[in-house]
Protein backbone atom coordinates (compact mmCIF):
# COMPACT_ATOMS: atom_id res chain seq x y z
CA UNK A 1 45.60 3.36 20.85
CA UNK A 2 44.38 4.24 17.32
CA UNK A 3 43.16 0.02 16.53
CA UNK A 4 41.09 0.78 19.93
CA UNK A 5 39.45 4.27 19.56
CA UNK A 6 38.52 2.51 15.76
CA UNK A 7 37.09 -0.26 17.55
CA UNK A 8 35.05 2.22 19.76
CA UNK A 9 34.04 3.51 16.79
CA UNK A 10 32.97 0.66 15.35
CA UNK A 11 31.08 -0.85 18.52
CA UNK A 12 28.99 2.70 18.95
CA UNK A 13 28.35 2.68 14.99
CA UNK A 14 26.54 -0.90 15.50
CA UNK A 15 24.78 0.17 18.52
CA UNK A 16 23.40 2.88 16.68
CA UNK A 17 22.08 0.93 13.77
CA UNK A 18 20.84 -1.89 16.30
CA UNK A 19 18.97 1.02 18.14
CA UNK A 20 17.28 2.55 14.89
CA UNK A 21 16.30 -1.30 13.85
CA UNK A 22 14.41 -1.72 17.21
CA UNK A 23 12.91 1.71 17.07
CA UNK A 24 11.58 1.03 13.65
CA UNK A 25 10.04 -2.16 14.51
CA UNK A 26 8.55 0.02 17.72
CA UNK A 27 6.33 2.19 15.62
CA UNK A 28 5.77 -0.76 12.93
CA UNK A 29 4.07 -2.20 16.20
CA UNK A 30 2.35 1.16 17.13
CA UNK A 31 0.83 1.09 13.93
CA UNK A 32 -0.33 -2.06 13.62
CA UNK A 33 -2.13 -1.63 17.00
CA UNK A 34 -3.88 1.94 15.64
CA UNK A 35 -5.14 -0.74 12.63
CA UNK A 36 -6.07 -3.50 15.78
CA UNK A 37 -8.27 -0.53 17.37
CA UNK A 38 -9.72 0.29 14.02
CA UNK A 39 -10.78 -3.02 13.11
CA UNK A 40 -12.44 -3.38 16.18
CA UNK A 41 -14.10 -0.49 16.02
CA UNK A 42 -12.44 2.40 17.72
CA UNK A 43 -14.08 5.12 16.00
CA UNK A 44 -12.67 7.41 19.16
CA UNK A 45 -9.32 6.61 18.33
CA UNK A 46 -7.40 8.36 21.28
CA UNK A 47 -3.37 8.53 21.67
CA UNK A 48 -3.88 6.96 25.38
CA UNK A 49 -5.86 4.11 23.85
CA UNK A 50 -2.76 3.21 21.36
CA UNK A 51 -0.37 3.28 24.44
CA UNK A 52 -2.55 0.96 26.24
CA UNK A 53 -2.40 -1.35 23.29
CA UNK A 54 0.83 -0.85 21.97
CA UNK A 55 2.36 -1.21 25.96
CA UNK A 56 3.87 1.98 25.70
CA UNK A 57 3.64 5.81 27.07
CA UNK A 58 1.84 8.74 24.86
CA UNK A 59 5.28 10.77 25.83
CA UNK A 60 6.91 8.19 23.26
CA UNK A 61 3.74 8.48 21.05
CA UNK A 62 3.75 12.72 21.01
CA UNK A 63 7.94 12.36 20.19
CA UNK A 64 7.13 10.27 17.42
CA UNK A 65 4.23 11.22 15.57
CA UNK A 66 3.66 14.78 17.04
CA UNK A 67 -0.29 14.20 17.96
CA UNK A 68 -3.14 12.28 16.40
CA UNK A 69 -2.74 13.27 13.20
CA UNK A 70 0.62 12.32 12.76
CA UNK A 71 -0.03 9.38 13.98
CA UNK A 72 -3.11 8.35 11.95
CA UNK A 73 -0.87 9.73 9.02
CA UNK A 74 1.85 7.34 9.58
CA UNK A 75 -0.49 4.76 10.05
CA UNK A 76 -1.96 5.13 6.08
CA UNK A 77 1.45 5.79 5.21
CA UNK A 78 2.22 2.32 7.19
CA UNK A 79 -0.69 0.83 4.80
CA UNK A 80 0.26 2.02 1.71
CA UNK A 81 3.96 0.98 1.79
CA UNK A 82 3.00 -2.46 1.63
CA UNK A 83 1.65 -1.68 -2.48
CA UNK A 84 4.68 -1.16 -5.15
CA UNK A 85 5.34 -1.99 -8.36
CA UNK A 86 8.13 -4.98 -7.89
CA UNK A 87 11.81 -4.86 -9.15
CA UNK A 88 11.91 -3.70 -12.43
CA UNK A 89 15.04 -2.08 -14.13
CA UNK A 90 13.91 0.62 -16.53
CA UNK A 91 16.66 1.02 -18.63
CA UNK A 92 15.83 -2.86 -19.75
CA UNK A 93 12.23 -3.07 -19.48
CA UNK A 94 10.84 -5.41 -21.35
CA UNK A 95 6.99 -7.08 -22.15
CA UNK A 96 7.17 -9.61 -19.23
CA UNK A 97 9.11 -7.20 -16.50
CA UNK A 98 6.49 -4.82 -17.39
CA UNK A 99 3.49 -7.84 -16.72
CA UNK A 100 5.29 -8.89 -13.74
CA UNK A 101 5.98 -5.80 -12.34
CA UNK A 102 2.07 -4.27 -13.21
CA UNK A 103 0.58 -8.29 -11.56
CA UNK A 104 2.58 -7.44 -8.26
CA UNK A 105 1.09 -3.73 -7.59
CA UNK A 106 -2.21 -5.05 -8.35
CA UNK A 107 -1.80 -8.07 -6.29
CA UNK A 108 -0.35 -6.08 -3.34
CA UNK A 109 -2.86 -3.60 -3.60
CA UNK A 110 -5.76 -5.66 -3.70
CA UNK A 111 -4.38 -7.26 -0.51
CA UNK A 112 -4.48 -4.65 1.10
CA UNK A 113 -7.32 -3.03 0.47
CA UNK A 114 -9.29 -6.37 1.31
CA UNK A 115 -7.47 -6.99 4.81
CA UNK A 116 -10.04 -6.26 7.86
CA UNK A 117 -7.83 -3.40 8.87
CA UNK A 118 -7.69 -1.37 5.82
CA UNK A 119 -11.60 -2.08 5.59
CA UNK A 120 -11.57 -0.56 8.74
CA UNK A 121 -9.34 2.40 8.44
CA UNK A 122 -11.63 3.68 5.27
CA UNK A 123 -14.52 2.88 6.81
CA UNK A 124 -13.53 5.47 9.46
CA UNK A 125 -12.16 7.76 6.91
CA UNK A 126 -15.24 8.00 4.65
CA UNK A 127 -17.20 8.63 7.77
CA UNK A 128 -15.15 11.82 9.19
CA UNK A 129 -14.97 13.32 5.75
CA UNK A 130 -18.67 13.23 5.60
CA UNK A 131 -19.08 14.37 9.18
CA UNK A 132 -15.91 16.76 8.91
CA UNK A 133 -15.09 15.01 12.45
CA UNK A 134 -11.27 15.48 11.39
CA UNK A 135 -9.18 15.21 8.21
CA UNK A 136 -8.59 11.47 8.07
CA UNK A 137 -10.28 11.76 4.70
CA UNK A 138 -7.55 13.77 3.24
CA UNK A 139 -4.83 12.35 5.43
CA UNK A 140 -6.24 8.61 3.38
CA UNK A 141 -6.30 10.12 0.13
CA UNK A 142 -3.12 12.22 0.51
CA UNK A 143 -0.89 9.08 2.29
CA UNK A 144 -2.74 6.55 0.41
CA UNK A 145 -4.19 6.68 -3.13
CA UNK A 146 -2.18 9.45 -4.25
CA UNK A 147 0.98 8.48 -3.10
CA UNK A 148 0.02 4.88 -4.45
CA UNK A 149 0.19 6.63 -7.60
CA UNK A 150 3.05 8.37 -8.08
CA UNK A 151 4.64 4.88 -6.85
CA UNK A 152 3.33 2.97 -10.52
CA UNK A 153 3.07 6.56 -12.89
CA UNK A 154 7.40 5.89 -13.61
CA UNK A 155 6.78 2.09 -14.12
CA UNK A 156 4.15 3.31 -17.29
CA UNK A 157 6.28 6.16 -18.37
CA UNK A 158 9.16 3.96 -18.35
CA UNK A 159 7.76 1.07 -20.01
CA UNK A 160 5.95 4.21 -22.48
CA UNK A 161 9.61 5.51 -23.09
CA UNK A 162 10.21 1.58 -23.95
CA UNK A 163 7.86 1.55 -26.59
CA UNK A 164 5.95 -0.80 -24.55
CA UNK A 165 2.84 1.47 -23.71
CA UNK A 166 1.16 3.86 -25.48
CA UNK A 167 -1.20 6.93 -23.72
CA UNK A 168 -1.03 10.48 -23.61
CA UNK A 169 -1.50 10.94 -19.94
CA UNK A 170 -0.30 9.06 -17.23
CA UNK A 171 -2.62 9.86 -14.78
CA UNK A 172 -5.22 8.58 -17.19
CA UNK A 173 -3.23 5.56 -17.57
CA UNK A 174 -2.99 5.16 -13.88
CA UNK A 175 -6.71 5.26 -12.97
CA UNK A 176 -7.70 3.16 -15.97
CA UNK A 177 -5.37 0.39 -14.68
CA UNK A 178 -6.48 1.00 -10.86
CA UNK A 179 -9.92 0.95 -11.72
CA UNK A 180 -9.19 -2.55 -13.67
CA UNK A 181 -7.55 -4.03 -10.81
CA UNK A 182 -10.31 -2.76 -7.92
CA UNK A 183 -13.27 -2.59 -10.07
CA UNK A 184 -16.15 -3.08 -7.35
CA UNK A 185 -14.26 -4.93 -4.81
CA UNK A 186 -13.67 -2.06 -2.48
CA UNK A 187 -17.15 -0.63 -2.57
CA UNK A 188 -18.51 -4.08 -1.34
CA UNK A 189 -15.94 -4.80 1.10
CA UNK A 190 -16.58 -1.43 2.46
CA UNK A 191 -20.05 -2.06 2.74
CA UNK A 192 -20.02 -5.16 4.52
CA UNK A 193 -19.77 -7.99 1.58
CA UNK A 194 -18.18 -10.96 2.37
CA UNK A 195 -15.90 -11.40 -0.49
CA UNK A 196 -13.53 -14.08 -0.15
CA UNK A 197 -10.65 -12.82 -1.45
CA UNK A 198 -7.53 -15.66 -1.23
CA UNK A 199 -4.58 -15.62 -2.19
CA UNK A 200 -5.72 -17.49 -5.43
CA UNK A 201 -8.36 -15.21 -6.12
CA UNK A 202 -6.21 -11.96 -6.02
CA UNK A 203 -3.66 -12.73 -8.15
CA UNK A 204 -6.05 -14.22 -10.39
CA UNK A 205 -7.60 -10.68 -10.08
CA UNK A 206 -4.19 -9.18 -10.75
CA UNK A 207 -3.37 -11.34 -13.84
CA UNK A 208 -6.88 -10.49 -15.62
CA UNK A 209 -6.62 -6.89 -14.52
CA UNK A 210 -3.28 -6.65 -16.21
CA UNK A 211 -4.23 -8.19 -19.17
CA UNK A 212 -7.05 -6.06 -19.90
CA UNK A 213 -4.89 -2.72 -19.10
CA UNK A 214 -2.07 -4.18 -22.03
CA UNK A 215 -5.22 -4.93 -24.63
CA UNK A 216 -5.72 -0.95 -23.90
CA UNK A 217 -2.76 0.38 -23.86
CA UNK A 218 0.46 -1.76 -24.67
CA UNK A 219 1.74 -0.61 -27.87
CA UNK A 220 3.29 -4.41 -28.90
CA UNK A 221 3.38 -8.08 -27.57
CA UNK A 222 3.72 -7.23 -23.79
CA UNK A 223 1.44 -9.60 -22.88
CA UNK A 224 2.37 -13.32 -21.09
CA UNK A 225 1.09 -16.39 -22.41
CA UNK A 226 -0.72 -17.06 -19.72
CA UNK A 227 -4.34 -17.08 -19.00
CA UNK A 228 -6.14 -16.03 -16.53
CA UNK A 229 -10.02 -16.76 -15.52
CA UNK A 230 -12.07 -14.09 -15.26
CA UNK A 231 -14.04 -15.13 -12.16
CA UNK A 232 -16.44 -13.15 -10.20
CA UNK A 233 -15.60 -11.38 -6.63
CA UNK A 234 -15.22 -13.55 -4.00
CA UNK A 235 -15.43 -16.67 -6.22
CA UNK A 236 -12.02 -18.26 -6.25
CA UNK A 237 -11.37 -19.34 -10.01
């Protein structure tokens, strides 16, 4: 009686985690069709428009996300989770986990920031926080940039503790490195250049970006030996 009330147990328990898996992957396809609307150029981005596309019922939507906020929140948060530093272990940081681990949250973020949706989803931002149509703006900077940051600021006080970095502030640190890895590409993108940005090209972009923060900032031989071409935008080296 026991072996079968355990086996009950056990049957409900994987149920449960089957259930949350499919939910997840729900909203992960609720999102991607608030990007979908974006990119094609929903300004009037409306909770019965995202059921239509996402083949569900705004009930579902309102339990979810609460209204159109959450839901446009989730949606940068969506975005955003896609740029992190890599696997790094900071208690043995060393000069090429720290290049690695700085190449991959450049890489990732320039990905994302170049993919038609994101362009999209700023695009829409800028515009309402110049309007004051809503607070995507802050909902962007909040779920997006800012977060971004506090994902990389332990990475560079880690690899600081290391001895691997030297700088006073980290946010300082931060937006230097940001700023090497985005330079002008998301200006242009956002105002309708045609960069090509491949796969080649960004972590080319990455690589060079990375190098350039070290020559700043790294306080010994962090730096692979291995070049990188600086190219220009949209030019694949």
């Amino acid at each position: 009686m026991r072996e079968d009330r355990e086996v009950s147990s056990m049957a409900e328990t994987d149920m449960a985690t089957r259930a949350g898996r499919d939910t997840s992957a729900r909203r992960a396809e609720v999102l991607d069709a608030v990007l979908e609307l974006l990119a094609e150029g929903s300004d009037a981005l409306t909770m019965s428009a995202v059921a239509r596309r996402a083949s569900c019922s705004k009930e579902t939507l309102y339990k979810w996300f609460g209204g159109r906020d959450g839901l446009l929140t989730a949606t940068v948060r969506w975005q955003a989770s896609k740029v992190h530093a890599g696997a790094y272990d900071s208690a043995r940081l060393d000069g090429l986990a720290l290049t690695a681990s700085l190449e991959a949250f450049g890489a990732a973020w320039l990905k994302v920031i170049s993919s038609r949706t994101s362009i999209a989803l700023n695009r829409v931002a800028v515009s309402h926080a110049g309007s004051g149509k809503s607070n995507l703006g802050q909902i962007v900077l909040a779920n997006g940039r800012f977060a971004i940051g506090e994902r990389l600021k332990p990475l560079l006080e880690a690899a600081r503790d290391a001895g691997l970095l030297a700088f006073d502030d980290t946010e300082t640190a931060f937006r230097t490195f940001f700023g090497l890895v985005g330079r002008d590409v998301q200006i242009r993108l956002l105002l309708g250049d045609k960069l090509k940005m491949t796969e080649a090209q960004i972590a080319n972009d990455a690589r060079l970006a990375t190098q350039q923060f070290l020559a700043l900032y790294g306080a010994g031989k962090t730096r692979r030996q291995r070049p990188a071409t600086e190219a220009q935008p949209g030019k694949e080296a």
